[in-house]
N, C-alpha and C. Protein backbone atom coordinates (compact mmCIF):
# COMPACT_ATOMS: atom_id res chain seq x y z
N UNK A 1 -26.47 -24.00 -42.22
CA UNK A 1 -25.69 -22.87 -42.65
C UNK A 1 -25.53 -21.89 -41.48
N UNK A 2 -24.51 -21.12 -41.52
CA UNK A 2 -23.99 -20.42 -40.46
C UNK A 2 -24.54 -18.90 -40.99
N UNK A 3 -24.75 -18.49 -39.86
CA UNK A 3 -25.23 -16.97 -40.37
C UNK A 3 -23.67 -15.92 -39.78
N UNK A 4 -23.46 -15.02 -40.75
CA UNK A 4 -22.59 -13.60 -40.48
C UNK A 4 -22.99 -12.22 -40.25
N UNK A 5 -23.23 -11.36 -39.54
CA UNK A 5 -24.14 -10.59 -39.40
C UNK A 5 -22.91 -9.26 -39.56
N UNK A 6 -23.08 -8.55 -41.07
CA UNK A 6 -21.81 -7.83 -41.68
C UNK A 6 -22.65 -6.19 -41.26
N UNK A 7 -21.58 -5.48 -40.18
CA UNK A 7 -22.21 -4.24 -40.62
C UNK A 7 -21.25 -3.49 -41.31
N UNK A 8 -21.75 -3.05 -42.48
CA UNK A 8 -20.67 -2.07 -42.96
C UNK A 8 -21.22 -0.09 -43.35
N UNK A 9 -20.08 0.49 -43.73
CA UNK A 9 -20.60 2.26 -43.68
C UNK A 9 -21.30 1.88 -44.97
N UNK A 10 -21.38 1.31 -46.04
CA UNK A 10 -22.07 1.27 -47.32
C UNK A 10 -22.22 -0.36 -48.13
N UNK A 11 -23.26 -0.55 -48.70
CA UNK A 11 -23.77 -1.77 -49.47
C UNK A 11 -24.39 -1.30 -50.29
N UNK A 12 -24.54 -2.00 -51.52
CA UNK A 12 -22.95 -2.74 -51.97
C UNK A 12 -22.16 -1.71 -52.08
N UNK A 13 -21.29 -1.78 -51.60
CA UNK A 13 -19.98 -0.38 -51.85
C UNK A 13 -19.59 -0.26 -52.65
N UNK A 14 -19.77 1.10 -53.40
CA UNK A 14 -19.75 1.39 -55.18
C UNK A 14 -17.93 1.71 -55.58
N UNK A 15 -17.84 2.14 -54.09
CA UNK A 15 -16.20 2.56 -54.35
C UNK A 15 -15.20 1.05 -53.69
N UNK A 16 -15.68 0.57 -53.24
CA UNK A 16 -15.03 -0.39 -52.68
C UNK A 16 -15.83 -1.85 -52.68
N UNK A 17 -15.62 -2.60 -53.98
CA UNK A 17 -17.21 -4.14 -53.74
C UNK A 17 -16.42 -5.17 -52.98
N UNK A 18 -15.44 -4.86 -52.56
CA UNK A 18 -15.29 -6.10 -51.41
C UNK A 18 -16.51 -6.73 -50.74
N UNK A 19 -16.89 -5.80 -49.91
CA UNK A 19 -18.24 -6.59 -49.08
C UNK A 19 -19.02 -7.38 -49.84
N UNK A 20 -19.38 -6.89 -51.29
CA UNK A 20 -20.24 -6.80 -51.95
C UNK A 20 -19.87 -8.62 -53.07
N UNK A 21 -18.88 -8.50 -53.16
CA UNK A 21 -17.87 -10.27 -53.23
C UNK A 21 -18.28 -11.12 -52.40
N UNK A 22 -17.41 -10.44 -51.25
CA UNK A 22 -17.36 -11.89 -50.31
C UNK A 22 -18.91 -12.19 -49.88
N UNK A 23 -19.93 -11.16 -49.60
CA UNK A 23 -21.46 -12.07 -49.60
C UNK A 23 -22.25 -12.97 -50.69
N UNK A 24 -21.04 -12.30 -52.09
CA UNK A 24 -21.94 -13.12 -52.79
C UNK A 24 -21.51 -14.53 -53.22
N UNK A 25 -20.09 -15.12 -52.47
CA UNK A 25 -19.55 -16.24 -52.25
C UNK A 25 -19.58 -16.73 -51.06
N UNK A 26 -19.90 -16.37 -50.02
CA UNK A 26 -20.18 -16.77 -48.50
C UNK A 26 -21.09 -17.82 -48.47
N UNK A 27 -22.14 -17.86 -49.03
CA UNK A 27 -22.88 -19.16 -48.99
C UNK A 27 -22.75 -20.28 -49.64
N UNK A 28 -21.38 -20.24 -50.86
CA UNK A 28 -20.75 -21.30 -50.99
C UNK A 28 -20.00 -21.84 -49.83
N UNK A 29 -19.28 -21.66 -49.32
CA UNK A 29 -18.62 -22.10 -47.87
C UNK A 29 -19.60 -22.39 -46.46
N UNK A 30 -20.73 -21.84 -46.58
CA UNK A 30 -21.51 -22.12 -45.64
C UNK A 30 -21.97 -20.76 -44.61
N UNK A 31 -21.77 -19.55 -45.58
CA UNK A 31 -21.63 -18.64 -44.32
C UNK A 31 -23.25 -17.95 -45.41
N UNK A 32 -24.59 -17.60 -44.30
CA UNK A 32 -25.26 -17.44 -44.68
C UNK A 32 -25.15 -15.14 -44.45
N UNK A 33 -24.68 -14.34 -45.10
CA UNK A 33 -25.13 -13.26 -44.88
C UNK A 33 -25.72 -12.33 -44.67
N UNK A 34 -25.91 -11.43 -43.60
CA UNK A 34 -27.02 -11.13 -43.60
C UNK A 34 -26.40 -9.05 -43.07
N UNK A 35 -26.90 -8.21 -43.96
CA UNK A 35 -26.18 -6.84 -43.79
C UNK A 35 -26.67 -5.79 -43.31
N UNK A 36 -26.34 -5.23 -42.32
CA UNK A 36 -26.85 -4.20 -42.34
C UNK A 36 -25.66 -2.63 -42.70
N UNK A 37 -26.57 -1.73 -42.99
CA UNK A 37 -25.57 -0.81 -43.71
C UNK A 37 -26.44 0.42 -44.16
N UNK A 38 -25.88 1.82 -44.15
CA UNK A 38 -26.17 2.77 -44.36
C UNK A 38 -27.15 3.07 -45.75
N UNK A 39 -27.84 3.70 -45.63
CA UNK A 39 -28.66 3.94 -46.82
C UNK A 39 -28.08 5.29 -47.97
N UNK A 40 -27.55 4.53 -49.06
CA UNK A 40 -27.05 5.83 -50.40
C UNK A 40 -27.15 5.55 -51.62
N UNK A 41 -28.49 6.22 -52.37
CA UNK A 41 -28.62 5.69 -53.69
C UNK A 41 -27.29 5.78 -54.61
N UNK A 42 -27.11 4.32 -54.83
CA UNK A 42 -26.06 4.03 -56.01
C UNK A 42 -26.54 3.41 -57.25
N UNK A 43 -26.12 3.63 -58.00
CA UNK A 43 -26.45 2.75 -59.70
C UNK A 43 -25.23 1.85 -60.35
N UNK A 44 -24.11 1.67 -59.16
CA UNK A 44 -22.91 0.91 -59.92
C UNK A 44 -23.13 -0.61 -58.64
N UNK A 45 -22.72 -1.74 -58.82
CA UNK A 45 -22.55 -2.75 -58.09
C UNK A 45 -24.07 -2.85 -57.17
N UNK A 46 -24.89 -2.63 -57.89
CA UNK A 46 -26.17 -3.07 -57.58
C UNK A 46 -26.72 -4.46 -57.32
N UNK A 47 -26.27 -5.22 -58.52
CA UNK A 47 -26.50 -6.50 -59.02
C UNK A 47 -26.09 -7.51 -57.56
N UNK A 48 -24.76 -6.71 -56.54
CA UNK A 48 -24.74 -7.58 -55.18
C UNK A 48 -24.93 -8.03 -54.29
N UNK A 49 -26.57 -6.70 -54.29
CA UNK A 49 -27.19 -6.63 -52.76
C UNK A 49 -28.29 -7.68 -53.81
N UNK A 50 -28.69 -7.90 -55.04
CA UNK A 50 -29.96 -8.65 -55.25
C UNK A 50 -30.52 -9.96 -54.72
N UNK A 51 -31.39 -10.10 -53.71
CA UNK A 51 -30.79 -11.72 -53.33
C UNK A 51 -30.37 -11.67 -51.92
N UNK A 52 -29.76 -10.77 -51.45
CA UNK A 52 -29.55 -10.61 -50.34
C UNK A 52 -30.39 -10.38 -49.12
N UNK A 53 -30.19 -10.98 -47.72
CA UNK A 53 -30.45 -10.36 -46.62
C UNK A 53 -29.71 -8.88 -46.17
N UNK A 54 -30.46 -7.69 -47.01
CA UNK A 54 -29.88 -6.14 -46.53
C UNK A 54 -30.72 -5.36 -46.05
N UNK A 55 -30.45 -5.01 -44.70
CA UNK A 55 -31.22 -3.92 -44.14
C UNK A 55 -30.82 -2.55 -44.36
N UNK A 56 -31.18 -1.11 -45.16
CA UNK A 56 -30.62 -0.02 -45.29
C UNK A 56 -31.51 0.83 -43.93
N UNK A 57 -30.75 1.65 -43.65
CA UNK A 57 -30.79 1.94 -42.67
C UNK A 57 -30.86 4.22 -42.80
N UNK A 58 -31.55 5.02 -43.29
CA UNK A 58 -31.52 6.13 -44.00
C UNK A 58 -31.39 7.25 -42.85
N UNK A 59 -30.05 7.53 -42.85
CA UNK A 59 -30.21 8.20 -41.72
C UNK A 59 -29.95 9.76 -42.68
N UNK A 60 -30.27 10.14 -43.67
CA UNK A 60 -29.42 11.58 -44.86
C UNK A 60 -30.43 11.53 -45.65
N UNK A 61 -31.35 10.52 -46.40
CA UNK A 61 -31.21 10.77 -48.02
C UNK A 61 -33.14 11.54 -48.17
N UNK A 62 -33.83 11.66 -48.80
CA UNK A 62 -34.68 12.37 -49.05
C UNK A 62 -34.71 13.00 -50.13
N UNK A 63 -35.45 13.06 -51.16
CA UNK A 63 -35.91 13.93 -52.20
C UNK A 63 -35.96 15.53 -51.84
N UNK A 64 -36.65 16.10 -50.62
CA UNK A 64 -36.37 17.31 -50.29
C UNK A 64 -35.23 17.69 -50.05
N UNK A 65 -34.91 18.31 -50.65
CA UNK A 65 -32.96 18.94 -50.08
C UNK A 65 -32.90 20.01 -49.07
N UNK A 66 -33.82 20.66 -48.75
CA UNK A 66 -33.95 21.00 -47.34
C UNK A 66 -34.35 20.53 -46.32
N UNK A 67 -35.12 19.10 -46.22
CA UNK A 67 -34.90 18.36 -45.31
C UNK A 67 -33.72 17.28 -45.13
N UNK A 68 -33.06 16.97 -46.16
CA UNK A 68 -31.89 16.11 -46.55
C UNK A 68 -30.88 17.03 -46.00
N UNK A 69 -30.76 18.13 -45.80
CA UNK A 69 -30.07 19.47 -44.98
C UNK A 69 -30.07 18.96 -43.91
N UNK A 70 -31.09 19.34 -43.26
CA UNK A 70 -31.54 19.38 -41.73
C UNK A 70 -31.03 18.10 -41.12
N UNK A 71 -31.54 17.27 -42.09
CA UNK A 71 -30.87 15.59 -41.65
C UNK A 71 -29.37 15.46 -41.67
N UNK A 72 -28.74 15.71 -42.81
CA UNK A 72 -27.63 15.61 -42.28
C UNK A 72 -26.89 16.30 -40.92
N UNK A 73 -27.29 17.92 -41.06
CA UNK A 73 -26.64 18.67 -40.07
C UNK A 73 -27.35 17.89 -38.44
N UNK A 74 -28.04 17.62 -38.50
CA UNK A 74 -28.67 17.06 -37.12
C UNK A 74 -27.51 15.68 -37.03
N UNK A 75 -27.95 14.80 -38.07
CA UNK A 75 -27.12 13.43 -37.78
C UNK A 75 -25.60 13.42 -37.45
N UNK A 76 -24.86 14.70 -38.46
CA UNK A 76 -23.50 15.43 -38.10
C UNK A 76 -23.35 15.54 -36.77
N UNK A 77 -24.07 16.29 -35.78
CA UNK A 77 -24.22 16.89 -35.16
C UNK A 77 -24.52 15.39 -33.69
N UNK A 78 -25.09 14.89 -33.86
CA UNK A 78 -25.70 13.91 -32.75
C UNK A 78 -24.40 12.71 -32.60
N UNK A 79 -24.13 12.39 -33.75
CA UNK A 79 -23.42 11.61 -34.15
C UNK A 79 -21.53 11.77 -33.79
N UNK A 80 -21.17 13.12 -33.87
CA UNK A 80 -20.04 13.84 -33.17
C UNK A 80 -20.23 13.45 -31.74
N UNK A 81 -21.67 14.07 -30.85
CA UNK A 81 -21.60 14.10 -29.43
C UNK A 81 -21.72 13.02 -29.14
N UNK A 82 -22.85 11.78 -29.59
CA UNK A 82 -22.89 10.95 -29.14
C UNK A 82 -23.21 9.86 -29.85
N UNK A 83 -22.32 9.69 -30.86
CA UNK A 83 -22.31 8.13 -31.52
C UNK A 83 -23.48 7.84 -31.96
N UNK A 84 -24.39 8.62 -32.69
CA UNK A 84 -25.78 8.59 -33.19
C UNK A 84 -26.44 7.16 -34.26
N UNK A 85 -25.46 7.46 -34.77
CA UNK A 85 -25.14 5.95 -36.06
C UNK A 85 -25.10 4.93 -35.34
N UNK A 86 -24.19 5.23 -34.25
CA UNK A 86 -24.10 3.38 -34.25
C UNK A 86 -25.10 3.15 -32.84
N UNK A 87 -25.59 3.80 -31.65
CA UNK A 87 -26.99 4.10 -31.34
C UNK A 87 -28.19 2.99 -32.48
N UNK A 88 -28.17 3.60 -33.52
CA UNK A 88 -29.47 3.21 -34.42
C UNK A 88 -29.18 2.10 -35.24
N UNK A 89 -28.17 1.53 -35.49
CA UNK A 89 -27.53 0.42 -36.14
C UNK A 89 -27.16 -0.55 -34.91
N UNK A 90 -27.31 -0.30 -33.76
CA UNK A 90 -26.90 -1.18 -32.59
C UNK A 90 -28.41 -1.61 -32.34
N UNK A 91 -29.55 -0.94 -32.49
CA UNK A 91 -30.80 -1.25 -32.27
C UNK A 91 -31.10 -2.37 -33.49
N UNK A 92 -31.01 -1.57 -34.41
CA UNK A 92 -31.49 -2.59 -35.93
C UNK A 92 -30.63 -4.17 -35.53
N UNK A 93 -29.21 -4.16 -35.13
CA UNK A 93 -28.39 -5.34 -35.08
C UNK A 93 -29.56 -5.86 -34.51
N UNK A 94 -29.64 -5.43 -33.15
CA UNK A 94 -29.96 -6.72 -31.99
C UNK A 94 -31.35 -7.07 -32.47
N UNK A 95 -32.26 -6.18 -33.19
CA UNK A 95 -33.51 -6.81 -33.50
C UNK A 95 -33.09 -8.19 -34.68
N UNK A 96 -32.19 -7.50 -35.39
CA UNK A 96 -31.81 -8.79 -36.29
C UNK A 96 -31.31 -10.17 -35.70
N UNK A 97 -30.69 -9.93 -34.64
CA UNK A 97 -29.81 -11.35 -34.04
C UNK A 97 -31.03 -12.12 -33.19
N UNK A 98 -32.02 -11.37 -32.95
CA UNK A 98 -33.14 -12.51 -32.57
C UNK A 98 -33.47 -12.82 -33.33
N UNK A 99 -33.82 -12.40 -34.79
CA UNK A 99 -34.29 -13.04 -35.95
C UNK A 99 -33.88 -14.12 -36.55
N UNK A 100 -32.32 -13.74 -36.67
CA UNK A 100 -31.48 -14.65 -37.16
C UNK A 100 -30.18 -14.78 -36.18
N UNK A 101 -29.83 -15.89 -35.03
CA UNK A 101 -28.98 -16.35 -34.28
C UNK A 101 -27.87 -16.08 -35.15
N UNK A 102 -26.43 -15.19 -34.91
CA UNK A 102 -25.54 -15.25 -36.22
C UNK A 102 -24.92 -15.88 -34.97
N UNK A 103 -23.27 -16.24 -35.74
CA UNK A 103 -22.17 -17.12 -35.12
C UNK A 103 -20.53 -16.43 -35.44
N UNK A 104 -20.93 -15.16 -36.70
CA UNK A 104 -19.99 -14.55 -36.45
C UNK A 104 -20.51 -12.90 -36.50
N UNK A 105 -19.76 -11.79 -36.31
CA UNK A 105 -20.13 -10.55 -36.67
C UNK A 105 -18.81 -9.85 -37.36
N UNK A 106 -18.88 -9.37 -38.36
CA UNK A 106 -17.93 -8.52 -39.58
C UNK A 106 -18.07 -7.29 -39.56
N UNK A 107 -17.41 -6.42 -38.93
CA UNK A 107 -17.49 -4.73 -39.47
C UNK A 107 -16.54 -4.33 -40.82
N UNK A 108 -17.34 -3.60 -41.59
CA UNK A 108 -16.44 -3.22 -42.81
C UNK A 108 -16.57 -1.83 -43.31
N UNK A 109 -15.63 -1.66 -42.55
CA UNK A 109 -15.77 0.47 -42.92
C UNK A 109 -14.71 1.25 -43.38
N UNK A 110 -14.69 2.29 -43.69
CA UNK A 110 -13.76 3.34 -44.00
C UNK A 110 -13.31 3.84 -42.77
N UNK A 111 -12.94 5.13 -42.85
CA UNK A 111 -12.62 5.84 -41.57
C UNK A 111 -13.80 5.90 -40.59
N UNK A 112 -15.35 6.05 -40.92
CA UNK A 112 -15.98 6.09 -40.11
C UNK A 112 -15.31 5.14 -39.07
N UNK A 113 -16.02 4.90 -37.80
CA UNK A 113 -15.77 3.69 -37.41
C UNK A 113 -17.11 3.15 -36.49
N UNK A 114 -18.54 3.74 -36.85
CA UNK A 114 -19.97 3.29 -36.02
C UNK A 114 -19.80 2.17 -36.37
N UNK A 115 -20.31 1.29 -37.32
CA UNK A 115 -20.03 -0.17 -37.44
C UNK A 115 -19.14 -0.91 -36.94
N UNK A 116 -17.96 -0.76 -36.73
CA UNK A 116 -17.20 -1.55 -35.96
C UNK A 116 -17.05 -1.22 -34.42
N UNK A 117 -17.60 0.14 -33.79
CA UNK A 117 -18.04 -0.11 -32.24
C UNK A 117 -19.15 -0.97 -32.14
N UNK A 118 -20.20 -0.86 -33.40
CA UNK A 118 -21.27 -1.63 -32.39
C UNK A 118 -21.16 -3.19 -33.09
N UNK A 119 -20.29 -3.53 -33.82
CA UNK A 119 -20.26 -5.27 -34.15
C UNK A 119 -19.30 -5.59 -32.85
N UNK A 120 -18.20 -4.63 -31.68
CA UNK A 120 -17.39 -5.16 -31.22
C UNK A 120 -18.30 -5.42 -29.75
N UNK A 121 -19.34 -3.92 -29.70
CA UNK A 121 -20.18 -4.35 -28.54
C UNK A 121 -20.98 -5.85 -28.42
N UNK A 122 -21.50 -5.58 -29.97
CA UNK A 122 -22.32 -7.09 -29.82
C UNK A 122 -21.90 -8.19 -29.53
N UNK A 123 -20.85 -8.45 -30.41
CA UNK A 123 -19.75 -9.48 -30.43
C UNK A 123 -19.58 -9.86 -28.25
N UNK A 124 -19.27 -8.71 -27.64
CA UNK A 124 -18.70 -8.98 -26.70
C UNK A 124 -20.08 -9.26 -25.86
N UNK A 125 -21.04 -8.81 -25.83
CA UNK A 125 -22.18 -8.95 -24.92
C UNK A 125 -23.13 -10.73 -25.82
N UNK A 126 -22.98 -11.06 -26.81
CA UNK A 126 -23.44 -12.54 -27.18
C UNK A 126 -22.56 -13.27 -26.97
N UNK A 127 -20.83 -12.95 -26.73
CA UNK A 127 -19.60 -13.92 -27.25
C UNK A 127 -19.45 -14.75 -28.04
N UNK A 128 -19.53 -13.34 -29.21
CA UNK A 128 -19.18 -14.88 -30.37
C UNK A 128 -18.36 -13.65 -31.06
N UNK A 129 -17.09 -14.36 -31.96
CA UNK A 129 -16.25 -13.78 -32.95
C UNK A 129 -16.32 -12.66 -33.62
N UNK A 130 -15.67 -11.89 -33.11
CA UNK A 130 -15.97 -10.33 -34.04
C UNK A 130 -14.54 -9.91 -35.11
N UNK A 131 -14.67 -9.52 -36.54
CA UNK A 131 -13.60 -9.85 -37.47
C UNK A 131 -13.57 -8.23 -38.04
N UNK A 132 -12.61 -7.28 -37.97
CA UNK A 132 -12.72 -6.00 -38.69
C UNK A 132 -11.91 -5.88 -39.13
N UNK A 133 -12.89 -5.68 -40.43
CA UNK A 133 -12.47 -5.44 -41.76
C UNK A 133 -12.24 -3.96 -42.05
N UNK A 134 -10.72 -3.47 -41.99
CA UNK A 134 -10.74 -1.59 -42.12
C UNK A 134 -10.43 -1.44 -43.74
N UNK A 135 -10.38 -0.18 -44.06
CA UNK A 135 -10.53 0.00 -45.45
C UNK A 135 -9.94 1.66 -45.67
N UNK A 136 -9.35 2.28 -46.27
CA UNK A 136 -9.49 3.88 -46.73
C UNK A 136 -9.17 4.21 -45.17
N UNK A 137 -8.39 4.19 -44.47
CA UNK A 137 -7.89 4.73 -42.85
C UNK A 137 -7.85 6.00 -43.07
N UNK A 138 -7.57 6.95 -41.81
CA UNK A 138 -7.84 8.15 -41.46
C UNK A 138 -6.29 8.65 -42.20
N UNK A 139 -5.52 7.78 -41.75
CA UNK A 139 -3.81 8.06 -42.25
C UNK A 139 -3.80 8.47 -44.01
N UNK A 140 -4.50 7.74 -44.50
CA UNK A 140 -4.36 8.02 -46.26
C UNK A 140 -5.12 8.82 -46.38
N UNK A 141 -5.50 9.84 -45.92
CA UNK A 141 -6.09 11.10 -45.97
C UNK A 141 -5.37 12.12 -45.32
N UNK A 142 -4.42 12.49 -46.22
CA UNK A 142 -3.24 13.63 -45.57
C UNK A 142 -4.13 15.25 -45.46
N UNK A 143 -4.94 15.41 -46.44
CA UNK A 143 -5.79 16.66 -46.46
C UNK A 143 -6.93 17.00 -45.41
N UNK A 144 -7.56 16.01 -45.48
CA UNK A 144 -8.74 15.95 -44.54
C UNK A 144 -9.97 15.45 -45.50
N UNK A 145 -9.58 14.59 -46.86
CA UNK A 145 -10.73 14.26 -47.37
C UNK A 145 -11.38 13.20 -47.20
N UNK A 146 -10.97 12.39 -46.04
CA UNK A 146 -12.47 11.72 -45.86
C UNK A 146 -13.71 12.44 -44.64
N UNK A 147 -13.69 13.74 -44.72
CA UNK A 147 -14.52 14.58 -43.89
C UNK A 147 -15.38 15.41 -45.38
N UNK A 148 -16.59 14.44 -45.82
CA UNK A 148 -16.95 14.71 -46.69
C UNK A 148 -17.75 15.57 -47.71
N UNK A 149 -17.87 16.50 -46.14
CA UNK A 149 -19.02 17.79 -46.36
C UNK A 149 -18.16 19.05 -45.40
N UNK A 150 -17.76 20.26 -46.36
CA UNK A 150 -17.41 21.45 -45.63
C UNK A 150 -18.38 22.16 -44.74
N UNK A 151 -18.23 23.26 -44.08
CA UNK A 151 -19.48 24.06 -43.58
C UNK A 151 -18.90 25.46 -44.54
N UNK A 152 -19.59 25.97 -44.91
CA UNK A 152 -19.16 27.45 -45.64
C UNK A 152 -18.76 28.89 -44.71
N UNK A 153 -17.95 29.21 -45.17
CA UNK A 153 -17.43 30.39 -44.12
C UNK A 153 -16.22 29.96 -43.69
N UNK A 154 -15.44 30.12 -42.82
CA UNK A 154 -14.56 30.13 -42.28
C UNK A 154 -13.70 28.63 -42.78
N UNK A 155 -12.77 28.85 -42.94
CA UNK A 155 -11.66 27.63 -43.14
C UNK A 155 -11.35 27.41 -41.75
N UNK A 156 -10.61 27.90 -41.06
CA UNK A 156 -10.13 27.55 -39.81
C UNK A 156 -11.12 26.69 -38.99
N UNK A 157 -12.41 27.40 -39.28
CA UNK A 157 -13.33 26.43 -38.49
C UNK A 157 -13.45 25.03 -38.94
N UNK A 158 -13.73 24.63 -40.29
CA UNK A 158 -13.31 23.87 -41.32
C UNK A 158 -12.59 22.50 -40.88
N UNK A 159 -11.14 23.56 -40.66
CA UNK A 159 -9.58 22.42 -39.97
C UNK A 159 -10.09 22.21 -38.55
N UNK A 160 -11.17 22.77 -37.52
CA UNK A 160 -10.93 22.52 -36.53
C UNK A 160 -12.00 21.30 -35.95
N UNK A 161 -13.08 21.48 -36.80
CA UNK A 161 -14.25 20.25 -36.89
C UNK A 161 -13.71 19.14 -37.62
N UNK A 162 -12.65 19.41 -38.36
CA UNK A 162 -12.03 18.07 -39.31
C UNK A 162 -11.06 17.55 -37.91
N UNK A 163 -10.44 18.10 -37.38
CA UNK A 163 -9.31 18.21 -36.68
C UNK A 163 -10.14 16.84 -34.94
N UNK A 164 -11.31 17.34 -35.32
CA UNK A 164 -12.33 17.27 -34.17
C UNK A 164 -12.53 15.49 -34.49
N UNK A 165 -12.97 15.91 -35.54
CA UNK A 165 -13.61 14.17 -36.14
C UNK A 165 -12.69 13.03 -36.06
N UNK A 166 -11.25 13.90 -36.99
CA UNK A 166 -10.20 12.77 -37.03
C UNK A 166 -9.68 12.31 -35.97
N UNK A 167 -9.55 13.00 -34.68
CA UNK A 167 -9.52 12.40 -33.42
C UNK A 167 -9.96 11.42 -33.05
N UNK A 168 -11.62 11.70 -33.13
CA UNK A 168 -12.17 10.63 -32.73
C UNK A 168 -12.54 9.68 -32.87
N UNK A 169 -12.33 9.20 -34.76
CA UNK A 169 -12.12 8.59 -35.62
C UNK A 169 -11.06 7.23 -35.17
N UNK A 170 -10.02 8.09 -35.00
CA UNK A 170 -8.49 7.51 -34.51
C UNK A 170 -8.83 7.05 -32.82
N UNK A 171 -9.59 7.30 -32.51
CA UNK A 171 -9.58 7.13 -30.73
C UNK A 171 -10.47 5.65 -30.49
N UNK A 172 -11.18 5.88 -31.26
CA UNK A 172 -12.02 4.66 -31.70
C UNK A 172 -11.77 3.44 -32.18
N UNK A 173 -11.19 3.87 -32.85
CA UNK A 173 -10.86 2.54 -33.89
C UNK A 173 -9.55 2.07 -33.30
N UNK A 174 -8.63 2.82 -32.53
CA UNK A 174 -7.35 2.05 -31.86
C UNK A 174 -7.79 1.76 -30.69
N UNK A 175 -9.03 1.81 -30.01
CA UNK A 175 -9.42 1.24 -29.14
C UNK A 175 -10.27 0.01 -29.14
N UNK A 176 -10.93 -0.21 -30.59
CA UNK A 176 -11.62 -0.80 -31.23
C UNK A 176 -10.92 -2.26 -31.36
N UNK A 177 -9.60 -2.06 -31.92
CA UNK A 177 -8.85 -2.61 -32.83
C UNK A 177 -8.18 -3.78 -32.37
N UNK A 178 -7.98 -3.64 -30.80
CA UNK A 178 -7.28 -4.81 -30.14
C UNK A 178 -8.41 -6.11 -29.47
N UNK A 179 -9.37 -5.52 -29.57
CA UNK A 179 -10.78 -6.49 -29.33
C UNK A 179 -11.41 -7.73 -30.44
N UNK A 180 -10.55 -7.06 -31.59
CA UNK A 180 -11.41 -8.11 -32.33
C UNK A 180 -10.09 -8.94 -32.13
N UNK A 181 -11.05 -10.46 -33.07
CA UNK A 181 -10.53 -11.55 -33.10
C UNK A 181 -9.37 -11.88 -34.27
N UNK A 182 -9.71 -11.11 -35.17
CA UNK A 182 -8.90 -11.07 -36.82
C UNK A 182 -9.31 -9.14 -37.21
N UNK A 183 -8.38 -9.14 -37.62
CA UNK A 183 -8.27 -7.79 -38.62
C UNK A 183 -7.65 -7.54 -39.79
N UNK A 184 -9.02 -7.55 -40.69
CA UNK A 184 -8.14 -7.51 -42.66
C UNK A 184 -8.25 -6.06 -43.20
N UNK A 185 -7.21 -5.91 -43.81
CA UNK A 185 -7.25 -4.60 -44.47
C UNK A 185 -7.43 -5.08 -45.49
């Protein structure tokens, strides 16, 4: 059996179970899955990750909500300057690909786009097939709602950190985009 090494922004994705499908038919065809993906307690499409090879990965969540604060605004914050997410999901990959030799790599994200820089890095430094899967683009968000947390106070500041993200969102991912091998919406 062939291993796929899927990173996506969420598993099983409550708003979107694509990912959450195709792993759980992949090992009919021969493709053994194996995920890594952001950590967010859900209670809908649970039943997909059961069974699975899933690594969650908690870079937000916590019972304290003032440290679940701090975490986000830090991870916000690291993650703007310097690609913080995919930093710590590029570490988790490569410990996984000695574990398990994969033969292909799958990014499957929303607008973020950490998962699909670091499946295109990997992809290119092992050479083997990298396939991105985009979903919910920056474009179908005419408002600015996939920027999912306001800061309070000022609006303008608001549009100008949204203004900030969606850039780089878009800078990424069209730079991203001509590297892979296949691309499904």
């Amino acid at each position: 059996m062939k291993n796929v090494l899927i990173l996506c922004d969420a598993f099983p994705p409550a708003f979107n179970p694509r990912m959450g499908y195709l792993c759980k038919y992949l090992p009919e065809f021969g493709w053994n899955p194996i995920i890594i993906t952001e950590y967010s307690p859900q209670l809908i499409f649970t039943d997909l990750a059961v069974g699975k090879n899933v690594r969650y990965i908690n870079f937000y969540w916590s019972k304290n909500k003032f440290y679940r604060a701090l975490k986000y605004t830090f991870v916000f914050f690291a993650d703007l300057l310097f690609n913080y997410k995919a930093i710590i999901v590029k570490k988790e990959a490569l410990k996984t690909i000695k574990k398990y030799p994969v033969d292909l790599i799958l990014s499957s994200s929303s607008c973020r786009t950490y998962s699909a820089l670091v499946a295109q890095k990997i992809a290119k430094k092992q050479a083997i097939p990298f396939v991105m899967d985009l979903r919910d683009i920056v474009e179908q968000f005419p408002s600015n709602e996939h920027i999912s947390k306001t800061f309070t106070g000022s609006s303008l500041l608001n549009r100008f950190i949204a203004a900030i993200i969606t850039r780089k969102y878009l800078r990424q991912r069209n730079k991203i985009i001509g590297k892979a091998a296949t691309v499904t919406t």
